[in-house]
C-alpha atoms as a PDB file:
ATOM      1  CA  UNK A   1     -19.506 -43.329 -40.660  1.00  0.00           C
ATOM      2  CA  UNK A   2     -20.224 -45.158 -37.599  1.00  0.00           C
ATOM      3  CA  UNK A   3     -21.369 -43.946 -34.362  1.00  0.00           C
ATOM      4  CA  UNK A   4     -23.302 -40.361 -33.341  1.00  0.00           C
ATOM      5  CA  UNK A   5     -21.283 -37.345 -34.327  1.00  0.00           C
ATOM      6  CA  UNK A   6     -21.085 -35.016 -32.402  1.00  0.00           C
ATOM      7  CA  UNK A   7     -19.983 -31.488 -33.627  1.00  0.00           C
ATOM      8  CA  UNK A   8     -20.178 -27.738 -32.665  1.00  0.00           C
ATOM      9  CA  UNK A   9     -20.753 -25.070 -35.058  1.00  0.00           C
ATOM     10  CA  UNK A  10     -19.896 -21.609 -34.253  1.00  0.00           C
ATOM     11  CA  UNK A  11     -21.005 -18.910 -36.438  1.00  0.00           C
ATOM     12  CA  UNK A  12     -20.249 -15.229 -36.069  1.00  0.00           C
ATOM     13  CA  UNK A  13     -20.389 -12.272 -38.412  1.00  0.00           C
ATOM     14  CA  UNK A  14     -16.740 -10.654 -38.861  1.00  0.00           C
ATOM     15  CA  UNK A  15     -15.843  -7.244 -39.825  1.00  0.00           C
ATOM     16  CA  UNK A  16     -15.547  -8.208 -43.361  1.00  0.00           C
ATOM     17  CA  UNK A  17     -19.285  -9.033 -43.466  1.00  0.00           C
ATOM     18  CA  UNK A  18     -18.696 -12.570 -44.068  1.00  0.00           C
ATOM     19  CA  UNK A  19     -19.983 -15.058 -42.052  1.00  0.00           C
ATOM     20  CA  UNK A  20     -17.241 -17.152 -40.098  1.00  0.00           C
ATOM     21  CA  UNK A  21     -17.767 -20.713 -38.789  1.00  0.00           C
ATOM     22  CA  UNK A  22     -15.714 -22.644 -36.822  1.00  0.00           C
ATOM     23  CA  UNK A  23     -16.152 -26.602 -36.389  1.00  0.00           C
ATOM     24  CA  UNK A  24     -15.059 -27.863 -32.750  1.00  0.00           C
ATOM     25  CA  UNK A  25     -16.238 -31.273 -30.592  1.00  0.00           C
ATOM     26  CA  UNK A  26     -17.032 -31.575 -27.108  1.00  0.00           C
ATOM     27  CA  UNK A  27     -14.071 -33.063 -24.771  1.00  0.00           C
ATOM     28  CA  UNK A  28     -14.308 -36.486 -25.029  1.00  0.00           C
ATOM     29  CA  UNK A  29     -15.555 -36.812 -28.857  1.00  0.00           C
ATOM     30  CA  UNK A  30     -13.944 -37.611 -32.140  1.00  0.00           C
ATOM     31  CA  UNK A  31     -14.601 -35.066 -34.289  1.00  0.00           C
ATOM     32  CA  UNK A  32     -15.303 -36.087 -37.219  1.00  0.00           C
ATOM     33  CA  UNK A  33     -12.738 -36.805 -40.228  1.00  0.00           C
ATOM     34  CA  UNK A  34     -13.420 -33.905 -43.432  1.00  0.00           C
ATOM     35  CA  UNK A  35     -15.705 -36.600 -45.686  1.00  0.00           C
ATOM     36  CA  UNK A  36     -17.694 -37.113 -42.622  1.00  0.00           C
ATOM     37  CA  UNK A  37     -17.922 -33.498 -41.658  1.00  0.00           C
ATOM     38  CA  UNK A  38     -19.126 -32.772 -45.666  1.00  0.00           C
ATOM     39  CA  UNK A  39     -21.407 -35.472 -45.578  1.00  0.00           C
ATOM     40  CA  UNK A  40     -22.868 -34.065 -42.156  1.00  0.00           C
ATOM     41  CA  UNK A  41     -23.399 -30.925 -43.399  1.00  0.00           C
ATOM     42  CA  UNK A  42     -24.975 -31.662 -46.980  1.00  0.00           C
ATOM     43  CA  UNK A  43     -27.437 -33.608 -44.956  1.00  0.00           C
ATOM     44  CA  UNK A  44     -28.241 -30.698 -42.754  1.00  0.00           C
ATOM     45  CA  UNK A  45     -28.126 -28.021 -44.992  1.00  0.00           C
ATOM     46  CA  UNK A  46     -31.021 -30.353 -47.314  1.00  0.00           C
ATOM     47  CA  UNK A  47     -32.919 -30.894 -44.077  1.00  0.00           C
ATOM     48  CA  UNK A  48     -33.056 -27.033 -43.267  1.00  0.00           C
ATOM     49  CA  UNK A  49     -33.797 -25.910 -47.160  1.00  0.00           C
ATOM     50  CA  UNK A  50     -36.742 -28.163 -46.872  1.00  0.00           C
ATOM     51  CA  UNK A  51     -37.663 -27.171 -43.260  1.00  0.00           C
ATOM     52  CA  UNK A  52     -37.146 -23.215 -44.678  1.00  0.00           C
ATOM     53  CA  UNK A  53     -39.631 -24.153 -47.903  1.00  0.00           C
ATOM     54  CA  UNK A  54     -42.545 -25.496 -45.575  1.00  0.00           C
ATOM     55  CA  UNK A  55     -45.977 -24.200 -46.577  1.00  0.00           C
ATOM     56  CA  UNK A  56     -44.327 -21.878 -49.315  1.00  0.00           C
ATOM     57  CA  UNK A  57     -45.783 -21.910 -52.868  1.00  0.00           C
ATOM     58  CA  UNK A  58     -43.935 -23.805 -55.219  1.00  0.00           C
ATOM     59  CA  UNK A  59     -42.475 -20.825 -56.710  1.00  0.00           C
ATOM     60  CA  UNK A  60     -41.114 -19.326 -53.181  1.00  0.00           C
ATOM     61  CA  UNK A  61     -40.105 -22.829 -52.684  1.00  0.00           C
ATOM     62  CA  UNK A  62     -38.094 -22.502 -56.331  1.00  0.00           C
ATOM     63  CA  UNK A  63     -36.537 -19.408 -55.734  1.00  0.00           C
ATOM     64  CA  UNK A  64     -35.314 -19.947 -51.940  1.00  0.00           C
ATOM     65  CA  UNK A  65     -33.715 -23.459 -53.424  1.00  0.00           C
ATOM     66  CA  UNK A  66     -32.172 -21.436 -56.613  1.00  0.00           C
ATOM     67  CA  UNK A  67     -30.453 -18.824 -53.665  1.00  0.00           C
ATOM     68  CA  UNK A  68     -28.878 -21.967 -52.222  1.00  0.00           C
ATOM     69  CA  UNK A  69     -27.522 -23.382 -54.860  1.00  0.00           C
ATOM     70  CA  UNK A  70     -26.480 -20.280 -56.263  1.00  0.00           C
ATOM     71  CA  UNK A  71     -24.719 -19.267 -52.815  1.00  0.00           C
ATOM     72  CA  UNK A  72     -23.270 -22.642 -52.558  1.00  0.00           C
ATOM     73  CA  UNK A  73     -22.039 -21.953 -56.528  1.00  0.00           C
ATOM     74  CA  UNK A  74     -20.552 -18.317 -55.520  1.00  0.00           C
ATOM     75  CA  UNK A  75     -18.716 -19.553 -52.154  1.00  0.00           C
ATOM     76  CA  UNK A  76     -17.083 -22.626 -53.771  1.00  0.00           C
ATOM     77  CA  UNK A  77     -15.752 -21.060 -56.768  1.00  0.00           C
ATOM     78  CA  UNK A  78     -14.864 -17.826 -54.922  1.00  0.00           C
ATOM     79  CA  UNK A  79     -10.804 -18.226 -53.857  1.00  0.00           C
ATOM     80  CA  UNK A  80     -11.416 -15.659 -50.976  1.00  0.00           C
ATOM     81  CA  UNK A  81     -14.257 -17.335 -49.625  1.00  0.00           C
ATOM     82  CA  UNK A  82     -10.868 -19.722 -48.102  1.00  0.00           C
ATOM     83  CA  UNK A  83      -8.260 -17.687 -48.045  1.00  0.00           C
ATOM     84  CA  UNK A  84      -8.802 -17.949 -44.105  1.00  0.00           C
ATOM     85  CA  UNK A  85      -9.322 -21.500 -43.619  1.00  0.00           C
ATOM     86  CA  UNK A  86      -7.580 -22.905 -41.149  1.00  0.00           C
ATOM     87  CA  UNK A  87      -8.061 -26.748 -40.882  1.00  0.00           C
ATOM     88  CA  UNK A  88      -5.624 -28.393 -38.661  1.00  0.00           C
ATOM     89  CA  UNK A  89      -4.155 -31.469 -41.235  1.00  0.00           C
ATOM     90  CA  UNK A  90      -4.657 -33.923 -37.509  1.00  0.00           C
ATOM     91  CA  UNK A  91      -7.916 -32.125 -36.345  1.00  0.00           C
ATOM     92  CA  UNK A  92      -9.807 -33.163 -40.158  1.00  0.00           C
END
């Protein structure tokens, strides 16, 4: 990956109770191919566990790690968790 990437991230709670994101770029950008995107957000999603476990005992720190990985676990596996995506094949 070369260059800053630059992406936006919308988030918004649907009727469903699930939370929807949508991935965009600003006008003149590239947005960034899928393996960048994933690589983008494993990176920021380490950076804000860590940022979330700040001056928490290491068994808060345990158990809010164990809730990600366990989310992360339930979404991936979990055929519904996509059956909305929408990824446009010259977008990704």
């Amino acid at each position: 990956m070369e260059g800053v990437k630059k992406i936006i991230i919308e988030a918004e709670v649907k009727e469903d109770n699930r939370l929807h994101l949508n991935f965009s770029k600003f006008k003149d950008d590239t947005l960034p191919n899928r393996f960048e995107l994933l690589s983008i957000m494993v990176s920021g999603l380490s950076m804000v566990t860590r940022v979330a476990c700040k001056d928490l005992n290491y068994e808060k720190q345990g158990e809010i790690i164990h809730d990600v990985f366990n989310s992360l676990k339930k979404e991936l596996f979990n055929g519904d968790s996509f059956k909305d995506l929408n990824i446009m094949a010259d977008e990704l």
